[in-house]
Each structure stands twice: as structure tokens, then as C-alpha cells.
PDB file of N, CA and C in Angstrom:
ATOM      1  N   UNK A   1      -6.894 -16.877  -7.090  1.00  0.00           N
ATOM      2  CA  UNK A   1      -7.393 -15.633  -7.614  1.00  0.00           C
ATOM      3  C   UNK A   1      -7.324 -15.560  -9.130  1.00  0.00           C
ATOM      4  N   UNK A   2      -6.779 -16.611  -9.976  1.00  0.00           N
ATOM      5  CA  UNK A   2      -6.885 -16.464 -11.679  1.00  0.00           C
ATOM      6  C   UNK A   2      -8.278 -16.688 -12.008  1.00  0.00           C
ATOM      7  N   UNK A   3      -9.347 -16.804 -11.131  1.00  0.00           N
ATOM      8  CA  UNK A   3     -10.403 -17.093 -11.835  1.00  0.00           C
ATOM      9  C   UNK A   3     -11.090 -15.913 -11.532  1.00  0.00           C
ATOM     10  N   UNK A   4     -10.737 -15.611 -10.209  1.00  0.00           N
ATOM     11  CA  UNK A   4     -11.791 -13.982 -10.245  1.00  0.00           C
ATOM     12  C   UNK A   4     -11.239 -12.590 -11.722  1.00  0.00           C
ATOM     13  N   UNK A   5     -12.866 -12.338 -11.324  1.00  0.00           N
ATOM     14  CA  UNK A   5     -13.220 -11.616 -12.858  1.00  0.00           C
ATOM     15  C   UNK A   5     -12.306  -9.887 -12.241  1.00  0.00           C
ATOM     16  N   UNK A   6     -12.368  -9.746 -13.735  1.00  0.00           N
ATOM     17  CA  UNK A   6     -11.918  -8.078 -13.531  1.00  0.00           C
ATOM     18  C   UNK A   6     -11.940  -6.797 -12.966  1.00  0.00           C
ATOM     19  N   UNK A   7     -11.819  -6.203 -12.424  1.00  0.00           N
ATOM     20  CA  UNK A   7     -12.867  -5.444 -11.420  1.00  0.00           C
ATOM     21  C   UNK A   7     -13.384  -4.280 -12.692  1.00  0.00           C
ATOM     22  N   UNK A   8     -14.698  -3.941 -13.132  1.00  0.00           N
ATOM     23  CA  UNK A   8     -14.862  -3.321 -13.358  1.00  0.00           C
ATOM     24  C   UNK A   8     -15.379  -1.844 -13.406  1.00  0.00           C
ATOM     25  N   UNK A   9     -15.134  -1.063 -14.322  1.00  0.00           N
ATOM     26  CA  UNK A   9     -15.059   0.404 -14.280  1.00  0.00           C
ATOM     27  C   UNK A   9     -15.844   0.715 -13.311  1.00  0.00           C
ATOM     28  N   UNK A  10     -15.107   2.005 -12.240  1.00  0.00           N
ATOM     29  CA  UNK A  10     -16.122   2.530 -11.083  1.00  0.00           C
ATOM     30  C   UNK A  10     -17.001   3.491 -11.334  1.00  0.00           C
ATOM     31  N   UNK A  11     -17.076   4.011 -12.972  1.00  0.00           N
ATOM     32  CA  UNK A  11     -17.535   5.307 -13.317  1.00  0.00           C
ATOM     33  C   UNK A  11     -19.151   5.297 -13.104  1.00  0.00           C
ATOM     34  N   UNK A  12     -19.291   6.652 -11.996  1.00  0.00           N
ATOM     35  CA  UNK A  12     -20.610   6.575 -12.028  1.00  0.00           C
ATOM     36  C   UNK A  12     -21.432   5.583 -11.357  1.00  0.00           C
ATOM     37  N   UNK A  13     -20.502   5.112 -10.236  1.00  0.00           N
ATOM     38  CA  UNK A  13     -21.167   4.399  -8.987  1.00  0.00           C
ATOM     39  C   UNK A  13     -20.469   4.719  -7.869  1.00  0.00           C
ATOM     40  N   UNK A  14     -20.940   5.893  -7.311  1.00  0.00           N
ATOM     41  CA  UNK A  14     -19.807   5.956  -5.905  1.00  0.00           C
ATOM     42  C   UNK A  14     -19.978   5.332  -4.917  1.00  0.00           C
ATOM     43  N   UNK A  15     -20.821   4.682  -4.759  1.00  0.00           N
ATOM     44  CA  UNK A  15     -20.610   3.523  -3.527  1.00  0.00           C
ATOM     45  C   UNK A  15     -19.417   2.285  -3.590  1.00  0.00           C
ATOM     46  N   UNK A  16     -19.680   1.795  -4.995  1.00  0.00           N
ATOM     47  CA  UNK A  16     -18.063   1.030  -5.414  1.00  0.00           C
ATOM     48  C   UNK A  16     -16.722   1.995  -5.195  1.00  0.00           C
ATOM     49  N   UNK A  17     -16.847   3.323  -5.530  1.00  0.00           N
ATOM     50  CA  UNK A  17     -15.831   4.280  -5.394  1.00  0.00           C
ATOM     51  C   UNK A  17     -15.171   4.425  -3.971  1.00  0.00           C
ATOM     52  N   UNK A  18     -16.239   4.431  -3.287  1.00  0.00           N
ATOM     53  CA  UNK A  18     -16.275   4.838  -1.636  1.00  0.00           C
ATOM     54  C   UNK A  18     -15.333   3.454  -0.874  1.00  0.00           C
ATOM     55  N   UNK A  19     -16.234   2.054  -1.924  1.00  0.00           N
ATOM     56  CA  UNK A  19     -15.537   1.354  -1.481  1.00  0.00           C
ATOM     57  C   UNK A  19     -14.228   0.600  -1.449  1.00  0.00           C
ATOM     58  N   UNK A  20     -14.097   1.039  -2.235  1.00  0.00           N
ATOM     59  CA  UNK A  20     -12.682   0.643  -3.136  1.00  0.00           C
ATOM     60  C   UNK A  20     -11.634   1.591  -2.200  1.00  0.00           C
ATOM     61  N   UNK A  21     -12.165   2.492  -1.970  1.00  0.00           N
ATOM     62  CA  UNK A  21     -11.214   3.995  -1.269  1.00  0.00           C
ATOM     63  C   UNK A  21     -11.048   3.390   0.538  1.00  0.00           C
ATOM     64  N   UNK A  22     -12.067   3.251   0.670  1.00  0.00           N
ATOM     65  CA  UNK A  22     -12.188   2.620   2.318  1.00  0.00           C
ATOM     66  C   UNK A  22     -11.232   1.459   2.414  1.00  0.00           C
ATOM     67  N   UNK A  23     -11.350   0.354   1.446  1.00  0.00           N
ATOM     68  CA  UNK A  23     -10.410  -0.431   1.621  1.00  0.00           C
ATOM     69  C   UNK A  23      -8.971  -0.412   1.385  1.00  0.00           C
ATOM     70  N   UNK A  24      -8.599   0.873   0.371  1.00  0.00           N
ATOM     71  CA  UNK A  24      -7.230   0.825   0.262  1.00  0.00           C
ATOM     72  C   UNK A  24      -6.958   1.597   1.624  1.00  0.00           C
ATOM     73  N   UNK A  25      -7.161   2.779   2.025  1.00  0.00           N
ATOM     74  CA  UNK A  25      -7.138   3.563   3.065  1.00  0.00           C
ATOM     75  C   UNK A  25      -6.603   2.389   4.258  1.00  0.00           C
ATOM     76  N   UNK A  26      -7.618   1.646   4.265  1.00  0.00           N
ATOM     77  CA  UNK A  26      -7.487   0.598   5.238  1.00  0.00           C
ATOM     78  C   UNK A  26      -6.423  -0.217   5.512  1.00  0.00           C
ATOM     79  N   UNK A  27      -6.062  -0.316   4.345  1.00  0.00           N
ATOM     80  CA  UNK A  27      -4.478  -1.205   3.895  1.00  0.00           C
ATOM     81  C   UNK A  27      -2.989  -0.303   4.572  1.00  0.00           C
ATOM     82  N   UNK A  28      -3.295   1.109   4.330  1.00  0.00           N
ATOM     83  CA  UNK A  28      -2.674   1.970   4.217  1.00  0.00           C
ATOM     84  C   UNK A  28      -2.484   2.713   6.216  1.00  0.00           C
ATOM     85  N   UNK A  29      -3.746   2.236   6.375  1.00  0.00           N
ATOM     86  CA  UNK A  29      -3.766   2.559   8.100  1.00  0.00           C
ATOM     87  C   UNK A  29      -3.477   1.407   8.703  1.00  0.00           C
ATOM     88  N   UNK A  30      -3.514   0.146   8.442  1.00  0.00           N
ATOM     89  CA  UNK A  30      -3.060  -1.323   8.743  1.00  0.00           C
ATOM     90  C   UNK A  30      -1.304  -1.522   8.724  1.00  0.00           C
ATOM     91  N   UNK A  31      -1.278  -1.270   7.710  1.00  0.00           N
ATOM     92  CA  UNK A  31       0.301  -2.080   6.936  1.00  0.00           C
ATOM     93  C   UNK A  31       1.243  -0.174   7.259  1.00  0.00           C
ATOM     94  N   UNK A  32       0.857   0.504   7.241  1.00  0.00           N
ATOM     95  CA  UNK A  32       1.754   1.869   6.609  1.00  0.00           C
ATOM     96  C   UNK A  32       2.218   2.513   8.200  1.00  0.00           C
ATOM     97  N   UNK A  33       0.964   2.365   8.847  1.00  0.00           N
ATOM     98  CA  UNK A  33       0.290   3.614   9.996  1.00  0.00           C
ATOM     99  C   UNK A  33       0.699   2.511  11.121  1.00  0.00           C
ATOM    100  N   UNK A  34       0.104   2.146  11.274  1.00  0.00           N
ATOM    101  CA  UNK A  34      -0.131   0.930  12.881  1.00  0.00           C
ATOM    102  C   UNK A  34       1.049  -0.056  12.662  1.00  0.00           C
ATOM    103  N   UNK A  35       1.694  -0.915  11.759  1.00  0.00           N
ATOM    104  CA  UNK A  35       2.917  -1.717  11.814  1.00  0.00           C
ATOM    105  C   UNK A  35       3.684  -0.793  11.240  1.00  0.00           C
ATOM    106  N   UNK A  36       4.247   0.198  10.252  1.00  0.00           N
ATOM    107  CA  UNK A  36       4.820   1.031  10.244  1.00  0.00           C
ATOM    108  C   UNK A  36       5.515   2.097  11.444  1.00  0.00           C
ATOM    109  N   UNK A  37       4.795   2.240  12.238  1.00  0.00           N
ATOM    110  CA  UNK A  37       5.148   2.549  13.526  1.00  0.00           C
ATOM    111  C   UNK A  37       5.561   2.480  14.489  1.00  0.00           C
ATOM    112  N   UNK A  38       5.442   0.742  14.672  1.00  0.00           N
ATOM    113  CA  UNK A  38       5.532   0.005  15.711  1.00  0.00           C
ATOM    114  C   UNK A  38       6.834  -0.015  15.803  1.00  0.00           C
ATOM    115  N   UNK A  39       7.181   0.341  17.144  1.00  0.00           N
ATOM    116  CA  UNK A  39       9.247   0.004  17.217  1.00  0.00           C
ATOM    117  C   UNK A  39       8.950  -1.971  17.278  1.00  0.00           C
ATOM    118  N   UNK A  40       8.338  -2.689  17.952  1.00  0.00           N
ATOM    119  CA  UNK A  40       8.124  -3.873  17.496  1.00  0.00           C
ATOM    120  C   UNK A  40       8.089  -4.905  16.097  1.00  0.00           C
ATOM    121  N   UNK A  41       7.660  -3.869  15.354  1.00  0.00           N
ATOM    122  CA  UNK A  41       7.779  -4.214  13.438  1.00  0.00           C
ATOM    123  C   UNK A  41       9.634  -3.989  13.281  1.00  0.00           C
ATOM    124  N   UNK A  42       9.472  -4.904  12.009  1.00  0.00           N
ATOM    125  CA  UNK A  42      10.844  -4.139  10.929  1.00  0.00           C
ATOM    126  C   UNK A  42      10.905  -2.735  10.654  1.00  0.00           C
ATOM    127  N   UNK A  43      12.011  -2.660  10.356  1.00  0.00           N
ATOM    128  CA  UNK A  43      11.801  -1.002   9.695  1.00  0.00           C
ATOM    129  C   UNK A  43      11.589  -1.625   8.161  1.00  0.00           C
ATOM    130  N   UNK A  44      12.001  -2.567   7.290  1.00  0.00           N
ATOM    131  CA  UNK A  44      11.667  -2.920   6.076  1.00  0.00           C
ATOM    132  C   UNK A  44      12.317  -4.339   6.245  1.00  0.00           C
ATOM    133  N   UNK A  45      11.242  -4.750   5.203  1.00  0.00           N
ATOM    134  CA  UNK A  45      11.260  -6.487   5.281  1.00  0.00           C
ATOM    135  C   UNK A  45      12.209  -6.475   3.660  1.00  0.00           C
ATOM    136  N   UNK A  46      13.083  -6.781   4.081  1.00  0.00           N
ATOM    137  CA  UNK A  46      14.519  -6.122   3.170  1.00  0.00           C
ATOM    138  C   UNK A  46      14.341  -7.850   2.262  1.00  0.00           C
ATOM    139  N   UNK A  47      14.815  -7.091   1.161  1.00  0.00           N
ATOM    140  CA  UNK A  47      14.574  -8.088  -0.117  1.00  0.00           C
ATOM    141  C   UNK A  47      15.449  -7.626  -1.288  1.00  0.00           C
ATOM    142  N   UNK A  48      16.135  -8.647  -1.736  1.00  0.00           N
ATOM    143  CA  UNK A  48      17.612  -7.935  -2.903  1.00  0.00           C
ATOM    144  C   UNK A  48      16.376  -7.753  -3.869  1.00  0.00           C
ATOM    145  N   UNK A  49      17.024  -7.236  -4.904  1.00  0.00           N
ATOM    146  CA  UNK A  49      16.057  -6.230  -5.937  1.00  0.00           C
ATOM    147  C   UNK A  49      15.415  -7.700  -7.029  1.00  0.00           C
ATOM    148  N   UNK A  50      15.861  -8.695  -7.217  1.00  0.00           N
ATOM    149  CA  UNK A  50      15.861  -9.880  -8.081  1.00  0.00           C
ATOM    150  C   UNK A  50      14.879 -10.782  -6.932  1.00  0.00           C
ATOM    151  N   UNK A  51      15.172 -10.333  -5.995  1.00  0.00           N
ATOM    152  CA  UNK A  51      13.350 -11.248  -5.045  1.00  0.00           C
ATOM    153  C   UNK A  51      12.497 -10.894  -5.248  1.00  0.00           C
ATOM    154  N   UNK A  52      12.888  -8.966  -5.078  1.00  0.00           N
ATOM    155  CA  UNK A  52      11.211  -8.259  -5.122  1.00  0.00           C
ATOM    156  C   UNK A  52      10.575  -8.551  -6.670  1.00  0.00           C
ATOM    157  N   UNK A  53      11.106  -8.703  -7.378  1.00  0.00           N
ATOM    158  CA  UNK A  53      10.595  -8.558  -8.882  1.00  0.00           C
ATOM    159  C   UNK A  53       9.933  -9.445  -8.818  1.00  0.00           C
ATOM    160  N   UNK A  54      10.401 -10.804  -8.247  1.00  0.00           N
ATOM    161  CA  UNK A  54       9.454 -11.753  -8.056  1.00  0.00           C
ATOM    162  C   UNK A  54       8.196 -11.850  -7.150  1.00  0.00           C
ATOM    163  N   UNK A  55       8.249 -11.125  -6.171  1.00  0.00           N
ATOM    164  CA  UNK A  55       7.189 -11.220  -5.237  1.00  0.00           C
ATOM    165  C   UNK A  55       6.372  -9.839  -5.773  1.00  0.00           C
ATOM    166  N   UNK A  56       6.728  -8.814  -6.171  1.00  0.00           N
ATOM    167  CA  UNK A  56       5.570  -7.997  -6.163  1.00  0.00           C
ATOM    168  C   UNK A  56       5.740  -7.577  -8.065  1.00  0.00           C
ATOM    169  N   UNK A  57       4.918  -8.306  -8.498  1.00  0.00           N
ATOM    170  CA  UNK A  57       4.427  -8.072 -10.118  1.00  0.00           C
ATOM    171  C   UNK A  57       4.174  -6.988 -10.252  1.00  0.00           C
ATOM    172  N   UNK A  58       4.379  -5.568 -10.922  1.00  0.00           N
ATOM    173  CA  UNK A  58       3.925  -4.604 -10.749  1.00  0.00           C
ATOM    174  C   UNK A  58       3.939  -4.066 -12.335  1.00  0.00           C
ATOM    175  N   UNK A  59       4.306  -5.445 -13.363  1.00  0.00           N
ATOM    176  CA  UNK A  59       3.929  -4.698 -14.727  1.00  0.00           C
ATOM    177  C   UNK A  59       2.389  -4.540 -15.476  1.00  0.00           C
ATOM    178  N   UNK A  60       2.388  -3.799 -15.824  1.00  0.00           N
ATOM    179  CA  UNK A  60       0.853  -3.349 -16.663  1.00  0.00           C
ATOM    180  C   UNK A  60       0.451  -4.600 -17.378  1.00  0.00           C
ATOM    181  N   UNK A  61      -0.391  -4.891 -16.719  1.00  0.00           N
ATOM    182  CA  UNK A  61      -1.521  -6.239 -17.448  1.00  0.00           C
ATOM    183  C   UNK A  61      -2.637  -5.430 -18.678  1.00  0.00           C
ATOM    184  N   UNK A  62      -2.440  -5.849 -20.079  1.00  0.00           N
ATOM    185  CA  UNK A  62      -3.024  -5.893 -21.257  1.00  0.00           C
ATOM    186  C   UNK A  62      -5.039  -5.626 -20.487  1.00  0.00           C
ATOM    187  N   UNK A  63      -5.306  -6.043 -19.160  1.00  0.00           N
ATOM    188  CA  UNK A  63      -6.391  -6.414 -18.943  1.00  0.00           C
ATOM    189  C   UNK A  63      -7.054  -6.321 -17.284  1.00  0.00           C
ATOM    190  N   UNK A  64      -7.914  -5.907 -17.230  1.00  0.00           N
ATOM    191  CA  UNK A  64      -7.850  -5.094 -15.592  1.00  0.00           C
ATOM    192  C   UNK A  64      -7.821  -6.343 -14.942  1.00  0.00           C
ATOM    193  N   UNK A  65      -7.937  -6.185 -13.870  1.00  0.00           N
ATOM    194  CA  UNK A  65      -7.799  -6.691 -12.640  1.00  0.00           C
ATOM    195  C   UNK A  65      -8.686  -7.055 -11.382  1.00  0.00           C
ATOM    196  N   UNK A  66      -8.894  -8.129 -10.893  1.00  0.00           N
ATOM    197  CA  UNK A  66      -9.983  -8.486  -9.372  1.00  0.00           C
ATOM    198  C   UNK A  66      -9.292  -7.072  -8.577  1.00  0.00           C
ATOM    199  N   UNK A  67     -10.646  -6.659  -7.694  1.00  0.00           N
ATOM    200  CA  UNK A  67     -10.344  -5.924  -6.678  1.00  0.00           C
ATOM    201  C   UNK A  67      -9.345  -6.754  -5.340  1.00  0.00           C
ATOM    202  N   UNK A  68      -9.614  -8.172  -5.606  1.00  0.00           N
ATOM    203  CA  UNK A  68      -8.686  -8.940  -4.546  1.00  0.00           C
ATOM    204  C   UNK A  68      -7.157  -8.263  -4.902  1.00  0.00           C
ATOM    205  N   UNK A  69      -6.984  -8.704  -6.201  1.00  0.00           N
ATOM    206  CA  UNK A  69      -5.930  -8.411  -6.958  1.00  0.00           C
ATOM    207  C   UNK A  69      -4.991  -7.077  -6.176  1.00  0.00           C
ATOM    208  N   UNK A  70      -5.938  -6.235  -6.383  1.00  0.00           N
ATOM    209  CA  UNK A  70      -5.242  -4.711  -6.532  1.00  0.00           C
ATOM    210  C   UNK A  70      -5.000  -4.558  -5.231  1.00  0.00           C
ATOM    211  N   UNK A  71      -5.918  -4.827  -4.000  1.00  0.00           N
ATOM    212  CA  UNK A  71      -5.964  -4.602  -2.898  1.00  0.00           C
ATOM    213  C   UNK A  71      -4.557  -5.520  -2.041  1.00  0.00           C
ATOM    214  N   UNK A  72      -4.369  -7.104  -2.767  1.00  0.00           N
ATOM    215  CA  UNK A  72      -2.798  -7.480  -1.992  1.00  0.00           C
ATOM    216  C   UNK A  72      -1.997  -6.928  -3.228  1.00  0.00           C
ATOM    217  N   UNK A  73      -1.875  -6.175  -4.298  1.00  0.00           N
ATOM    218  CA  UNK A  73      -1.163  -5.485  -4.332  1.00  0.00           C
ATOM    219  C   UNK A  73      -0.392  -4.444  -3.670  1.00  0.00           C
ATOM    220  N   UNK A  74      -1.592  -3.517  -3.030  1.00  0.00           N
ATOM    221  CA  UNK A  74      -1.127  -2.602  -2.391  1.00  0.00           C
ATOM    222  C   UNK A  74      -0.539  -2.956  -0.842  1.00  0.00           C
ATOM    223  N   UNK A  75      -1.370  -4.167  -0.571  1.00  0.00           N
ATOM    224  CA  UNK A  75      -1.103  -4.284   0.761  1.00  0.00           C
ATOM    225  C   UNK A  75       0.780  -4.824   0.751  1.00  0.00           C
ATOM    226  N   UNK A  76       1.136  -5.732  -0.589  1.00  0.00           N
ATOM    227  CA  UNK A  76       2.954  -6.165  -0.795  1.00  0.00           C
ATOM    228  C   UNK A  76       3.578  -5.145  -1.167  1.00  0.00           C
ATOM    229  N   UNK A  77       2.685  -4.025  -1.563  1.00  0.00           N
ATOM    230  CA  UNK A  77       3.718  -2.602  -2.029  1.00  0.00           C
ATOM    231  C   UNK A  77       4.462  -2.266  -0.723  1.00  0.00           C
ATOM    232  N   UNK A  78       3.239  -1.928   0.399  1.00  0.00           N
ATOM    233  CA  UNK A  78       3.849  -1.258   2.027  1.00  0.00           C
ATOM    234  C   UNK A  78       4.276  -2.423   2.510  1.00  0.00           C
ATOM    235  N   UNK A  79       4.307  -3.544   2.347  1.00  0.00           N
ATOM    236  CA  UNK A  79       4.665  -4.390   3.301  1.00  0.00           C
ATOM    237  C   UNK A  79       6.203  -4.521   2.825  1.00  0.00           C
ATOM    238  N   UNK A  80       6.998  -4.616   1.867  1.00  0.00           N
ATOM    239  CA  UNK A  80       8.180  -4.223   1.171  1.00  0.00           C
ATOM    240  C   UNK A  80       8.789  -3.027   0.924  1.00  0.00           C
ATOM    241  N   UNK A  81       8.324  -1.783   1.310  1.00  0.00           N
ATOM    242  CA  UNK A  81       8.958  -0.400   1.785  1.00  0.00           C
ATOM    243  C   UNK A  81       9.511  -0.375   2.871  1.00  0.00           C
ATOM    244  N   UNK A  82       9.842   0.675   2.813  1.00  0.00           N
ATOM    245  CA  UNK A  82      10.799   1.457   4.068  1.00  0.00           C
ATOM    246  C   UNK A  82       9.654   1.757   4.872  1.00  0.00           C
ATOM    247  N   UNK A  83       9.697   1.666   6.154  1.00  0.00           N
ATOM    248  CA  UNK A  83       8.623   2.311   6.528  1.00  0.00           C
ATOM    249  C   UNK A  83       9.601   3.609   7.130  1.00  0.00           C
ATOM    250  N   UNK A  84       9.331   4.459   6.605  1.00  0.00           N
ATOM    251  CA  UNK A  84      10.420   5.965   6.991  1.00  0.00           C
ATOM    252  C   UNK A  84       9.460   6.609   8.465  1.00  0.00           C
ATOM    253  N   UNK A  85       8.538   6.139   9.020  1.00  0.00           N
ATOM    254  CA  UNK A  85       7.626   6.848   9.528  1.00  0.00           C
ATOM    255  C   UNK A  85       8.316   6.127  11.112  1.00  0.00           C
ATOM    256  N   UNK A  86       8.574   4.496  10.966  1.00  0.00           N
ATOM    257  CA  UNK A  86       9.165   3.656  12.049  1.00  0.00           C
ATOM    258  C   UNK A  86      10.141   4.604  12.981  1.00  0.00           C
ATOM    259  N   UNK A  87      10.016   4.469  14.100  1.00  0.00           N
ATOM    260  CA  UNK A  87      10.593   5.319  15.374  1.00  0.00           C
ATOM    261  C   UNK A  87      11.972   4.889  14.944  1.00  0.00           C
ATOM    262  N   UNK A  88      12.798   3.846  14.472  1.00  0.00           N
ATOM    263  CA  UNK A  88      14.008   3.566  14.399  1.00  0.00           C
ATOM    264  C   UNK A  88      14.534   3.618  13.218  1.00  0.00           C
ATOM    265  N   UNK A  89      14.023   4.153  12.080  1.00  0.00           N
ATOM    266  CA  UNK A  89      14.228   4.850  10.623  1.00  0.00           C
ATOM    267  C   UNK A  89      14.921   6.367  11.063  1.00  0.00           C
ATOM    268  N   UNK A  90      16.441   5.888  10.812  1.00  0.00           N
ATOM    269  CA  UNK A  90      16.940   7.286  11.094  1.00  0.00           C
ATOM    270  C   UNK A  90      17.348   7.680   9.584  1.00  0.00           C
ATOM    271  N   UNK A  91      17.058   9.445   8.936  1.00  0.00           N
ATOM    272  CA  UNK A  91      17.535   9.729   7.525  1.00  0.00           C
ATOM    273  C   UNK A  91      17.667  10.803   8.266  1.00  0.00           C
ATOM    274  N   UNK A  92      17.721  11.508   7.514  1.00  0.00           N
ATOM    275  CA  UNK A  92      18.354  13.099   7.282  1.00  0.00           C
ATOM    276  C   UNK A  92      16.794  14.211   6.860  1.00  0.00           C
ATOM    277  N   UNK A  93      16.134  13.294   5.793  1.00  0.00           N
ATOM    278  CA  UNK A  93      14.888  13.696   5.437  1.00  0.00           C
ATOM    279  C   UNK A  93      13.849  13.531   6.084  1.00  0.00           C
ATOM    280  N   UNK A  94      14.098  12.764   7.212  1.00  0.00           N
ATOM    281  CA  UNK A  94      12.596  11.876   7.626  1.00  0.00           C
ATOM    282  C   UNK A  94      12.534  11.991   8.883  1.00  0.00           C
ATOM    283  N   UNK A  95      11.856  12.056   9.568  1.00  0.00           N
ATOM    284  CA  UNK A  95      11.519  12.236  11.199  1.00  0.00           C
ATOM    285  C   UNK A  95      10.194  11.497  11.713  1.00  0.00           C
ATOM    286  N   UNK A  96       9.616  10.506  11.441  1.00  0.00           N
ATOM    287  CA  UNK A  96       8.632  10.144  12.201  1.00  0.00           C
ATOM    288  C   UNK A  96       7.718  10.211  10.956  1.00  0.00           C
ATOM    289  N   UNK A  97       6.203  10.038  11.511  1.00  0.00           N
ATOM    290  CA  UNK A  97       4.873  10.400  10.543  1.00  0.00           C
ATOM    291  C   UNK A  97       4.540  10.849  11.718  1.00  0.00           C
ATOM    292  N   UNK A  98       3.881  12.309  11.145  1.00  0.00           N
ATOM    293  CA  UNK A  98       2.727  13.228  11.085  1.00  0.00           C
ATOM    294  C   UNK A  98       1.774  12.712  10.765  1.00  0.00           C
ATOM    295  N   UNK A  99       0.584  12.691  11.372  1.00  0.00           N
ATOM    296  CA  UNK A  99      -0.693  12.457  10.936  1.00  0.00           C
ATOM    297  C   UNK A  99      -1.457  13.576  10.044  1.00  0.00           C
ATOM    298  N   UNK A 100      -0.869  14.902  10.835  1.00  0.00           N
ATOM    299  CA  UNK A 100      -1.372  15.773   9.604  1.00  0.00           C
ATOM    300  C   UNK A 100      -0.884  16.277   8.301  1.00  0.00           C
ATOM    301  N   UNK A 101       0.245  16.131   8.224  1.00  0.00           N
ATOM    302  CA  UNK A 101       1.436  15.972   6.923  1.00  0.00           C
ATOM    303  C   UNK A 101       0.902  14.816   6.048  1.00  0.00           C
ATOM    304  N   UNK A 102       0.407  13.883   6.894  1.00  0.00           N
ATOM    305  CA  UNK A 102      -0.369  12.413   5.805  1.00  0.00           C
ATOM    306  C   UNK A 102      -1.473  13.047   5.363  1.00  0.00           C
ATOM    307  N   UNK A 103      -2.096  13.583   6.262  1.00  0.00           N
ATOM    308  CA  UNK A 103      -3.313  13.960   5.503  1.00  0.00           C
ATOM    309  C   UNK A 103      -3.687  15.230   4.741  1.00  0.00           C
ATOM    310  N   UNK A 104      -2.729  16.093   4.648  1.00  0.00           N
ATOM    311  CA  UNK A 104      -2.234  16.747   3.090  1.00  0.00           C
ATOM    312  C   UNK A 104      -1.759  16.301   2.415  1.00  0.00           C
ATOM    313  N   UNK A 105      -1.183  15.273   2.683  1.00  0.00           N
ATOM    314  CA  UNK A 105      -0.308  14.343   1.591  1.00  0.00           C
ATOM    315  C   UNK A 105      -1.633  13.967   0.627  1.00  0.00           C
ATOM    316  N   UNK A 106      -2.501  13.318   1.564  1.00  0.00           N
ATOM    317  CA  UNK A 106      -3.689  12.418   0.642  1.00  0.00           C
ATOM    318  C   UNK A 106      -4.769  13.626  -0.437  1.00  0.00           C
ATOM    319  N   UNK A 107      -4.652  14.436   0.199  1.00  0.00           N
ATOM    320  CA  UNK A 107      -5.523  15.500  -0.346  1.00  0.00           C
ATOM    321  C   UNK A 107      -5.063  16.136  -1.335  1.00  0.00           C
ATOM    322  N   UNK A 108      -3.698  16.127  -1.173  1.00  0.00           N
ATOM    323  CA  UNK A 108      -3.058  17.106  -2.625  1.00  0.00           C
ATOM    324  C   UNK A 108      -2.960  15.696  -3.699  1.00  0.00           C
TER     325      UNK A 108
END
């Protein structure tokens, strides 16, 4: 992926917009929603703080970015969380995922 080009600006093309949105969504109903859930999944794919730095780059690049790029970004962001939503994630704060609590979440 060092050779793919930058993704550039979506301004004023919403079909790139739409698509860009569909696919993170997608990441987010894949990795967050459906293995997040699963009593079969981890509750988190546990990593000391000096691994993650290494596996998920998350400092500001001088220079944008492939949509490949951004998209396994997001997909190593959820795949290295908590999934708090997992049936066996017990907190004090957290009880499951709501589907409709997510989807005020996304809207606000």
C-alpha cells in the first residue's frame, strides 16, 4: 500500500462521500456489531500499550492518505478495543449494545 495515491478531497462529490461512509459503516457492522457480539469472539484482542503503538500508527501524516489506508485503519482501531457491547464484557457502565442507542450515537 506505499504506492497507492492519496485519497483525495470528497468535497462536492457525494457519491465518493456515500462511499467512503458505506464502507466505514461496514467495518463498523463487521468488526464492532457482528464479532463484537459474538460470545464466540474475544472480548479484546489484548495488547500491552508498547505493541499497540506498533501495530496501529495513529500519528498525523504531514500528507493524506489511500482510502485502503484509512479503511484498515479503522478496521485495527475495533479490532484492538474493548468490545463493551460482547455478552461477557461485564462494567458497571456497560450492558450490552443497543441498536438504537448506536444509532443516536451515529447521528448526534
Amino acid at each position: 500500500m506505499a504506492d497507492s495515491k492519496p485519497l483525495r478531497t470528497l468535497d462536492g462529490d457525494p457519491v465518493a462521500v456515500e462511499a467512503l461512509l458505506r464502507d466505514v459503516f461496514g467495518i463498523v457492522v463487521d468488526e464492532a456489531i457482528r464479532k463484537g457480539t459474538n460470545a464466540s469472539e474475544k472480548v479484546c484482542e489484548w495488547k500491552e500499550p508498547e505493541e499497540l503503538k506498533q501495530l496501529l500508527d495513529l500519528e498525523l501524516q504531514s500528507q493524506g492518505e489511500s482510502r485502503e489506508r484509512i479503511l484498515e485503519r479503522c478496521r485495527a482501531v475495533i479490532h484492538y478495543s474493548v468490545k463493551t457491547g460482547h455478552p461477557r464484557f461485564f462494567n458497571q457502565l456497560f450492558s450490552g449494545l443497543d441498536p438504537h442507542a448506536l444509532a443516536g450515537r451515529i447521528i448526534t
